[in-house]
PDB file of N, CA and C in Angstrom:
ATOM      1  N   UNK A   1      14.902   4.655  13.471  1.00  0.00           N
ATOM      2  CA  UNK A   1      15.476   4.493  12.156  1.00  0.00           C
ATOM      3  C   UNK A   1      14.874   3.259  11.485  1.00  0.00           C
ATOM      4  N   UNK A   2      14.469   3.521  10.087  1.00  0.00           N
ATOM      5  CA  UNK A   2      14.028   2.333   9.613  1.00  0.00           C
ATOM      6  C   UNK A   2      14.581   1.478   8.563  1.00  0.00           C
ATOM      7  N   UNK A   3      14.934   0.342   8.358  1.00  0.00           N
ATOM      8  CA  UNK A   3      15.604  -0.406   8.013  1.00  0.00           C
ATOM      9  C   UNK A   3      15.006  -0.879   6.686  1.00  0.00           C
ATOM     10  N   UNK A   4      16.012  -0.827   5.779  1.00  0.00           N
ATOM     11  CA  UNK A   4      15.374  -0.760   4.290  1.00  0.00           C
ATOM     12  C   UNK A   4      16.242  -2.143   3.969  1.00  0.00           C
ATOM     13  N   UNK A   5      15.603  -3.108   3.231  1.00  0.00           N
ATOM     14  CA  UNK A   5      16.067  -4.308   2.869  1.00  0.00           C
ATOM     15  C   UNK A   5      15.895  -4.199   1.294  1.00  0.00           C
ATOM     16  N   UNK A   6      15.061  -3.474   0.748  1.00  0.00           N
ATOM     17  CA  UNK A   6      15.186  -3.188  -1.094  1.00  0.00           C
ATOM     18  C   UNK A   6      15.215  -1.671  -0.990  1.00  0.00           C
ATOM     19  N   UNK A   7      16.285  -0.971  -0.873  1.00  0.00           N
ATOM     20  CA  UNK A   7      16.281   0.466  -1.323  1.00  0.00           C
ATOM     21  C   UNK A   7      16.026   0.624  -2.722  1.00  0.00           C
ATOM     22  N   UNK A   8      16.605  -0.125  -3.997  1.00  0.00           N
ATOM     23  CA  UNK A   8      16.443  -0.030  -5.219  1.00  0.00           C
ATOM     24  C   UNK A   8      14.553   0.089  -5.718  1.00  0.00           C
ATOM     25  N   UNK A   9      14.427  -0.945  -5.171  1.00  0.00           N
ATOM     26  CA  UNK A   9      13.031  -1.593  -5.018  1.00  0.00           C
ATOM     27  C   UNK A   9      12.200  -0.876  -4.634  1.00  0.00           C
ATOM     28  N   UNK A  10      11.911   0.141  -3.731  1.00  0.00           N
ATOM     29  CA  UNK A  10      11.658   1.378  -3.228  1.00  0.00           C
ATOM     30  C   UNK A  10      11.764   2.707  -4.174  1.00  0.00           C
ATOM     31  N   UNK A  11      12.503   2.646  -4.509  1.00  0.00           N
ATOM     32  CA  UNK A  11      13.114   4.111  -5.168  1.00  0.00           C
ATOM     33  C   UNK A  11      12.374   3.629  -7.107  1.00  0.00           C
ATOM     34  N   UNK A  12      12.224   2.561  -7.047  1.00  0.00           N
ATOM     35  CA  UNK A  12      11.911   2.532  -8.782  1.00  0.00           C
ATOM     36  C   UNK A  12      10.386   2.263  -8.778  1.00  0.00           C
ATOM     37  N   UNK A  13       9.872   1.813  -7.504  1.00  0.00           N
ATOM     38  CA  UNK A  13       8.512   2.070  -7.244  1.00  0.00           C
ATOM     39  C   UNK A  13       7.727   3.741  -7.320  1.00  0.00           C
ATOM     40  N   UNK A  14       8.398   4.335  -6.023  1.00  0.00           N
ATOM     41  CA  UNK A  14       8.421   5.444  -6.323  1.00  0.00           C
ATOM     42  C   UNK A  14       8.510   6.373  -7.664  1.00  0.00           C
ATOM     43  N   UNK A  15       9.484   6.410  -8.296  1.00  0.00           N
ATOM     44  CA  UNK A  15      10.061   6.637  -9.442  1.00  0.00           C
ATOM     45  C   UNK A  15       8.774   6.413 -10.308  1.00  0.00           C
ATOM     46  N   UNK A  16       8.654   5.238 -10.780  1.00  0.00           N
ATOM     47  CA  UNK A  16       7.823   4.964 -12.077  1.00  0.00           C
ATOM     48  C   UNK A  16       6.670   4.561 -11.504  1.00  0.00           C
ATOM     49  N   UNK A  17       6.037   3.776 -10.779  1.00  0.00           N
ATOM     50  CA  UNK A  17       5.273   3.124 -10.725  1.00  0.00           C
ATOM     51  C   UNK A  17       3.713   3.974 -10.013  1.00  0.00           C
ATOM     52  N   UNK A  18       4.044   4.177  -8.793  1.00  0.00           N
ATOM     53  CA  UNK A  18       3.497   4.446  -7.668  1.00  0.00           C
ATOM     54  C   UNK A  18       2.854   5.958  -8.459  1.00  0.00           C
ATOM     55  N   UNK A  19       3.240   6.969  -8.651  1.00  0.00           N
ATOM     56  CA  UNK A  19       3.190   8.510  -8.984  1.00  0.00           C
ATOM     57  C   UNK A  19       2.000   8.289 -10.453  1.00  0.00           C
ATOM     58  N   UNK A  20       2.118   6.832 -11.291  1.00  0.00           N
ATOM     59  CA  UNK A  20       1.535   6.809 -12.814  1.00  0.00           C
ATOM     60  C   UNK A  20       0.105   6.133 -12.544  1.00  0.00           C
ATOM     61  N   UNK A  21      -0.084   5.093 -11.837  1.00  0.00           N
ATOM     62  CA  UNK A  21      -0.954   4.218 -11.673  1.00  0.00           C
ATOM     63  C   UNK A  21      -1.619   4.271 -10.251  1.00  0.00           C
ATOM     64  N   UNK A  22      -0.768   4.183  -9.029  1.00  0.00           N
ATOM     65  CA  UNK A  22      -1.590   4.730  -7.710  1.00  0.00           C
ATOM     66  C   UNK A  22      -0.736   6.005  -6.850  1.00  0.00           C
ATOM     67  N   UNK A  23      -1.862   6.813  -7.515  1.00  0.00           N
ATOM     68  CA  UNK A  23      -1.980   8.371  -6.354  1.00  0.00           C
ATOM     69  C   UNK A  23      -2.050   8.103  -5.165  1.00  0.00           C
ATOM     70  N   UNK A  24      -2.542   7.334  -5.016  1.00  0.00           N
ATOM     71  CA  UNK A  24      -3.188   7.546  -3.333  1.00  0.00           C
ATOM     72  C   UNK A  24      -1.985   6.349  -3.049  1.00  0.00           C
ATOM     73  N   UNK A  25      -0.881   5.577  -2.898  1.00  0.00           N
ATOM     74  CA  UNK A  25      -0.163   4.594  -2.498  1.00  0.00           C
ATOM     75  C   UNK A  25       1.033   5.351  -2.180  1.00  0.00           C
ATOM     76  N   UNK A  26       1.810   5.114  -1.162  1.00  0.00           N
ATOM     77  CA  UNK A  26       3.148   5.487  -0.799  1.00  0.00           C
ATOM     78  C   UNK A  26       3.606   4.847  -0.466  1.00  0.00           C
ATOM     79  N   UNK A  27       5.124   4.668  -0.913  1.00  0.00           N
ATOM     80  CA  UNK A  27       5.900   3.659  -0.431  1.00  0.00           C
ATOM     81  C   UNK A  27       7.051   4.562  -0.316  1.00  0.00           C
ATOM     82  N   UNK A  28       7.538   4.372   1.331  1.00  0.00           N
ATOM     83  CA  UNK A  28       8.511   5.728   1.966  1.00  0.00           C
ATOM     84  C   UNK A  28       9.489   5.138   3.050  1.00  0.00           C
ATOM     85  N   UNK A  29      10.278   4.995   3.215  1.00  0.00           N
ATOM     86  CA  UNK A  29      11.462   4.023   3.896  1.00  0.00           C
ATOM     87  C   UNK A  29      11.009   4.443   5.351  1.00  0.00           C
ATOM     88  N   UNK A  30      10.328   5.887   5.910  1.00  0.00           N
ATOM     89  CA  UNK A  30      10.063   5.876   6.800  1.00  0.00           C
ATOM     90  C   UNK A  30       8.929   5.823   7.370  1.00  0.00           C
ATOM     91  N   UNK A  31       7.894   5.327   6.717  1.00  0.00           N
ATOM     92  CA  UNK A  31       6.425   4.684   7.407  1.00  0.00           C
ATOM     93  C   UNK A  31       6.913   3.061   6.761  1.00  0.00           C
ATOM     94  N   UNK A  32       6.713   2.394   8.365  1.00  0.00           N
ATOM     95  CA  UNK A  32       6.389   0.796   8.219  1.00  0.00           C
ATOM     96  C   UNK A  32       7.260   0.065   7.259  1.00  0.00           C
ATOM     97  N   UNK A  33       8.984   1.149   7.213  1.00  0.00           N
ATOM     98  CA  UNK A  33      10.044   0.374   7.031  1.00  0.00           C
ATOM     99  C   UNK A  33       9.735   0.362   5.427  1.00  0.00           C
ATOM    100  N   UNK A  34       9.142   1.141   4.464  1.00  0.00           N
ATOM    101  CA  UNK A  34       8.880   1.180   3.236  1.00  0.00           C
ATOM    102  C   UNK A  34       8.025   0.281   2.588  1.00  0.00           C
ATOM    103  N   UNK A  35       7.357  -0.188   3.516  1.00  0.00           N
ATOM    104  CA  UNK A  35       5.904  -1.416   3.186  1.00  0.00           C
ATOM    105  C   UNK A  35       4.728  -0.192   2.574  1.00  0.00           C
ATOM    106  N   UNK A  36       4.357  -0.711   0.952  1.00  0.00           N
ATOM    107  CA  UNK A  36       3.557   0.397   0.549  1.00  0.00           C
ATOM    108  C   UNK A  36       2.069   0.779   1.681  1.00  0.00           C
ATOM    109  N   UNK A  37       2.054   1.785   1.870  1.00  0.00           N
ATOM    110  CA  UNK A  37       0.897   2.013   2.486  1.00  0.00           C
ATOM    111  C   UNK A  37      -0.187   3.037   1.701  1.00  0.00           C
ATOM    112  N   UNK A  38      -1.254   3.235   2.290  1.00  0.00           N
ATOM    113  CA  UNK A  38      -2.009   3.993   1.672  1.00  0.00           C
ATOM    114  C   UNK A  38      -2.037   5.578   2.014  1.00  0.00           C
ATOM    115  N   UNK A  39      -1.824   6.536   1.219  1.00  0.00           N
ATOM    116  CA  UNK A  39      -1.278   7.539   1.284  1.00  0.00           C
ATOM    117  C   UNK A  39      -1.982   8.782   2.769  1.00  0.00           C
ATOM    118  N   UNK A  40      -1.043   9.073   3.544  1.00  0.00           N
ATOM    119  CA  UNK A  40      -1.286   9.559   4.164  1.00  0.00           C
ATOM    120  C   UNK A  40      -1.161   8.811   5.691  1.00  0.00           C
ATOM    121  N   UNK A  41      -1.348   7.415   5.452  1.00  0.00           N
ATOM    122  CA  UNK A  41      -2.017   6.626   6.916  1.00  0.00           C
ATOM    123  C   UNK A  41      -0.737   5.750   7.228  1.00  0.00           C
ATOM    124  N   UNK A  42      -0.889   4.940   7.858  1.00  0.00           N
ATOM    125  CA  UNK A  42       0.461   3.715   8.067  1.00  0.00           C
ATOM    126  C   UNK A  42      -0.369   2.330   7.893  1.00  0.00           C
ATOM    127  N   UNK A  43      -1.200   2.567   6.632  1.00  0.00           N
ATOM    128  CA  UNK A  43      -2.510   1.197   6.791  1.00  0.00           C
ATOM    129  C   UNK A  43      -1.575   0.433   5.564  1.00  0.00           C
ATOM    130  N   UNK A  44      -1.043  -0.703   5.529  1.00  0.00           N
ATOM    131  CA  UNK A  44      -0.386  -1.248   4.594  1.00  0.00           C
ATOM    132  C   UNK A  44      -1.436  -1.625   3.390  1.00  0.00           C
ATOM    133  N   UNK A  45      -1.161  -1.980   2.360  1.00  0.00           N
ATOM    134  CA  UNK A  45      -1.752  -2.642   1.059  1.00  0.00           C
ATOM    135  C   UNK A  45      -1.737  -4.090   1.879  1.00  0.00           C
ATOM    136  N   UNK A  46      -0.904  -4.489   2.169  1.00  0.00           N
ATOM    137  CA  UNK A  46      -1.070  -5.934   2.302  1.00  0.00           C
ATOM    138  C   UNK A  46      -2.176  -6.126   3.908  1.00  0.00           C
ATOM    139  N   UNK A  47      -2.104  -5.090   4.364  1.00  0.00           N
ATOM    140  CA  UNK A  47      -3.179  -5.555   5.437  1.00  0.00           C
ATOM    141  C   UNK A  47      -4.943  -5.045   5.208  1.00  0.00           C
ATOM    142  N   UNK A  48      -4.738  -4.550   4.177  1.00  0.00           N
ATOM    143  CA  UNK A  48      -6.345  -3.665   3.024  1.00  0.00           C
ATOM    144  C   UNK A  48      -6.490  -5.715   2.676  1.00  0.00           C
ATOM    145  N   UNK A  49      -5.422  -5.689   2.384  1.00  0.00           N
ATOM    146  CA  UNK A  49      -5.408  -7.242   1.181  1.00  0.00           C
ATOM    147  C   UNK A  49      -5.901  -8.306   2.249  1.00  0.00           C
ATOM    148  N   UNK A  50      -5.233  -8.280   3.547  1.00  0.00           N
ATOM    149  CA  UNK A  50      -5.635  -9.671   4.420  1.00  0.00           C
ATOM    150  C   UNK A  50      -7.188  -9.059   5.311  1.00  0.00           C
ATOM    151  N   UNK A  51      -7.535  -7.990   5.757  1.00  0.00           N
ATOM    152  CA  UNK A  51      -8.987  -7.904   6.246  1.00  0.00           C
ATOM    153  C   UNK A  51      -9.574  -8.250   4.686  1.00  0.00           C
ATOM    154  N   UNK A  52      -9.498  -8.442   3.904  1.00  0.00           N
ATOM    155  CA  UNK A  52     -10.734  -8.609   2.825  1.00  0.00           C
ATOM    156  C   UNK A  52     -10.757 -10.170   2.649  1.00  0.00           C
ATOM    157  N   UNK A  53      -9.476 -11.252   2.983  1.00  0.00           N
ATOM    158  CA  UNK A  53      -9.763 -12.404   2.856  1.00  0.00           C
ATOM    159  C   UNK A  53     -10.039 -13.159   3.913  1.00  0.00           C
ATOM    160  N   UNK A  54     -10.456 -12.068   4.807  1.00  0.00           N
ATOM    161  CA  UNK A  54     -10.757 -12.712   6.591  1.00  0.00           C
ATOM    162  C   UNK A  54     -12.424 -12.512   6.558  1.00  0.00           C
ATOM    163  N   UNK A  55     -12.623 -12.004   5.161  1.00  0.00           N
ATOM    164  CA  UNK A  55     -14.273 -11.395   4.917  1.00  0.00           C
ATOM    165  C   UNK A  55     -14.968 -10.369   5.392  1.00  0.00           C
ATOM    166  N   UNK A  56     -13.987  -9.120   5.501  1.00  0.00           N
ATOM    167  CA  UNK A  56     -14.276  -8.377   6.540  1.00  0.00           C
ATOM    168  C   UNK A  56     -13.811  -7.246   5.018  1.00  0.00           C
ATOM    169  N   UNK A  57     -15.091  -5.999   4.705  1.00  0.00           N
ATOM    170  CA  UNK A  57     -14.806  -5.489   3.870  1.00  0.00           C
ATOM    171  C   UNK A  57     -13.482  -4.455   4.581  1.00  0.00           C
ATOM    172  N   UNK A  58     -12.446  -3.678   4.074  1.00  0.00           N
ATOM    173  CA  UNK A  58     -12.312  -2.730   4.427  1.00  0.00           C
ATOM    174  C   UNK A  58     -12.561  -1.342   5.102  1.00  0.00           C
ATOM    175  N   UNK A  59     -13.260  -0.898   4.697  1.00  0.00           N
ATOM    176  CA  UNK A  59     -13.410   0.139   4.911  1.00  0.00           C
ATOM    177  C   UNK A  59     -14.675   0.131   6.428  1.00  0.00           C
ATOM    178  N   UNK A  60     -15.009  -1.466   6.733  1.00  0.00           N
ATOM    179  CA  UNK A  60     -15.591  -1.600   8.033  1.00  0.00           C
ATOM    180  C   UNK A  60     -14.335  -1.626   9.036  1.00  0.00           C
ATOM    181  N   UNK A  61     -13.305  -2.294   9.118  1.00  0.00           N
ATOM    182  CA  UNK A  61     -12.551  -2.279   9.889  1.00  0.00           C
ATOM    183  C   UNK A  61     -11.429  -0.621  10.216  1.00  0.00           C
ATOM    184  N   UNK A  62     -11.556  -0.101   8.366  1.00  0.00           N
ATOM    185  CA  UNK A  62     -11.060   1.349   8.936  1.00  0.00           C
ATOM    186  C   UNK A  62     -11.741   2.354   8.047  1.00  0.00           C
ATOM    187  N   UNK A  63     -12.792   3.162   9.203  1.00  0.00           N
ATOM    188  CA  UNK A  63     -14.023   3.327   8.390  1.00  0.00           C
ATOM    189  C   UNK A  63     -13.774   5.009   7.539  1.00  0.00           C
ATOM    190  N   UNK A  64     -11.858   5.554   8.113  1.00  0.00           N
ATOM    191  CA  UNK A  64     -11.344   6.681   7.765  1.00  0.00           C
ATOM    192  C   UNK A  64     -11.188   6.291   6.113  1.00  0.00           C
ATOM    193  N   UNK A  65     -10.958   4.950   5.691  1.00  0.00           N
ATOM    194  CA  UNK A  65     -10.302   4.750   4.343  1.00  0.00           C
ATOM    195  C   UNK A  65     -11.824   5.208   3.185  1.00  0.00           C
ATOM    196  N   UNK A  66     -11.723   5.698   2.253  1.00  0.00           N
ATOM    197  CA  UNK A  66     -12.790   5.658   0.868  1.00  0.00           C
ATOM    198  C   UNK A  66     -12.663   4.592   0.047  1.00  0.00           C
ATOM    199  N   UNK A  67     -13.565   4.206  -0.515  1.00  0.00           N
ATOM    200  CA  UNK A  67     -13.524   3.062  -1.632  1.00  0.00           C
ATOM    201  C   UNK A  67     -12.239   2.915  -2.480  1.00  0.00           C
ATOM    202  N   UNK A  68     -12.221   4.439  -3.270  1.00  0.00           N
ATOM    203  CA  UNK A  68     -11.694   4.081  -3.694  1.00  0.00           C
ATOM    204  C   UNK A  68      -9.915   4.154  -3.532  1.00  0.00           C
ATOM    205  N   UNK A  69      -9.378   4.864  -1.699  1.00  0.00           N
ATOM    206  CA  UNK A  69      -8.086   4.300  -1.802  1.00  0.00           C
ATOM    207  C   UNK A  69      -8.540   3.192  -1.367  1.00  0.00           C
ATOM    208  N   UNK A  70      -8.949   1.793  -0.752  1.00  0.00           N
ATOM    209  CA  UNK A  70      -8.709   0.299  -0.574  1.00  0.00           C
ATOM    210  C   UNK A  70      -9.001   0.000  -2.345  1.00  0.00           C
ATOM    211  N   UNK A  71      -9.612  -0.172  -2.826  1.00  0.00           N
ATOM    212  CA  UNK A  71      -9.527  -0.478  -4.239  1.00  0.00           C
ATOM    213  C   UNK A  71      -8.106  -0.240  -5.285  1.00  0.00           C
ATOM    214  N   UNK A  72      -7.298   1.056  -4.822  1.00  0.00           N
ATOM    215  CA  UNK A  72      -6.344   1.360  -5.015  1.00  0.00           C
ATOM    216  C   UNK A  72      -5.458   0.316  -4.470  1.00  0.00           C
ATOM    217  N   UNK A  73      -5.409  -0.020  -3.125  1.00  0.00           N
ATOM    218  CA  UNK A  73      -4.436  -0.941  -2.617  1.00  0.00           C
ATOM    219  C   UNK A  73      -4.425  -1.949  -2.648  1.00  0.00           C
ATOM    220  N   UNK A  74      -5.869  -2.789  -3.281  1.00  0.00           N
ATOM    221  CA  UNK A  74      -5.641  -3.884  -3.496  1.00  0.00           C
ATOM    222  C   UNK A  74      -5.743  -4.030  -4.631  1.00  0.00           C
ATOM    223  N   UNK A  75      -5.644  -3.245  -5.815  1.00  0.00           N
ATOM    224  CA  UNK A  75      -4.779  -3.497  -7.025  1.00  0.00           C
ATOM    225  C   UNK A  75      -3.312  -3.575  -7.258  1.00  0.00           C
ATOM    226  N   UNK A  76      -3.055  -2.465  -6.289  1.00  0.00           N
ATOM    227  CA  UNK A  76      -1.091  -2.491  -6.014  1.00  0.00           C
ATOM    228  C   UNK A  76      -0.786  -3.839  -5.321  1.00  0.00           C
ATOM    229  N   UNK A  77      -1.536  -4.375  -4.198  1.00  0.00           N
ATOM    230  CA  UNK A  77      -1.435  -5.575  -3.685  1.00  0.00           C
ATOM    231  C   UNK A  77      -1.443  -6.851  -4.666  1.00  0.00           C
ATOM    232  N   UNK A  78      -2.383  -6.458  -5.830  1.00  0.00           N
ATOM    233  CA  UNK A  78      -2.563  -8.008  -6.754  1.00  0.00           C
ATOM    234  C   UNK A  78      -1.437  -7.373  -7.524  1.00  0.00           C
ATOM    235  N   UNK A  79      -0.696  -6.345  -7.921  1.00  0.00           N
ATOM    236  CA  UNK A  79       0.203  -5.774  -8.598  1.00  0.00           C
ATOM    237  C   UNK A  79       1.376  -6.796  -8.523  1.00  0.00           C
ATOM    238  N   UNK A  80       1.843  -6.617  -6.953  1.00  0.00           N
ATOM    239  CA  UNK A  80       2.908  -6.333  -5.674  1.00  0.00           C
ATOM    240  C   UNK A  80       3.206  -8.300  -6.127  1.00  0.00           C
ATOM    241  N   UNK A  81       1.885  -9.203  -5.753  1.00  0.00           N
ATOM    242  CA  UNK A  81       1.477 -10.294  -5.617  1.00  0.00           C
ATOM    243  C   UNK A  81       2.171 -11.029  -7.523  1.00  0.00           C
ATOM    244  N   UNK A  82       1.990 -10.458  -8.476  1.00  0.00           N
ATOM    245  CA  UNK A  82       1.783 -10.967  -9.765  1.00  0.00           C
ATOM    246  C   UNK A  82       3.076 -10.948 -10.369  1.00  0.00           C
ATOM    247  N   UNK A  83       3.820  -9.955  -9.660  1.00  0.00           N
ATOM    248  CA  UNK A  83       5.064  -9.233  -9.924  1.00  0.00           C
ATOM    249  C   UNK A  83       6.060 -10.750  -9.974  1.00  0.00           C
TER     250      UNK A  83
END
């Protein structure tokens, strides 16, 4: 069972955000406790976000991802970040 600490927060992501601007992003109470991930995988936005400031492109460390979902996630990440 996974433990939701912003259900609202979740559900208005979903709702408006996620479905208009990133296709490829899911944010689902039951992958990784509703930490947005990239659609389909359990690869978080925020861990697309920390291999790229460790200098390590993406898509070397997970060579299943395409350009353009990590590009996707680390716009939701500078999104997530600005918010």
């Amino acid at each position: 069972m996974a433990v939701i600490f912003f259900p609202e927060l979740i559900a208005e992501l979903n709702q408006e955000l996620v479905p208009e601007q990133f296709e490829l992003i899911d944010v689902n109470p039951n992958v990784l406790g509703g930490a947005p991930v990239v659609k389909g995988t359990r690869i978080s936005t925020s861990t697309i976000s920390a291999v790229r400031e460790f200098g390590q492109h993406p898509t070397e460390a997970y060579p299943d991802l395409s350009e353009e979902q990590v590009a996707q996630a680390e716009r939701f990440q500078e999104f997530l970040e600005a918010a």
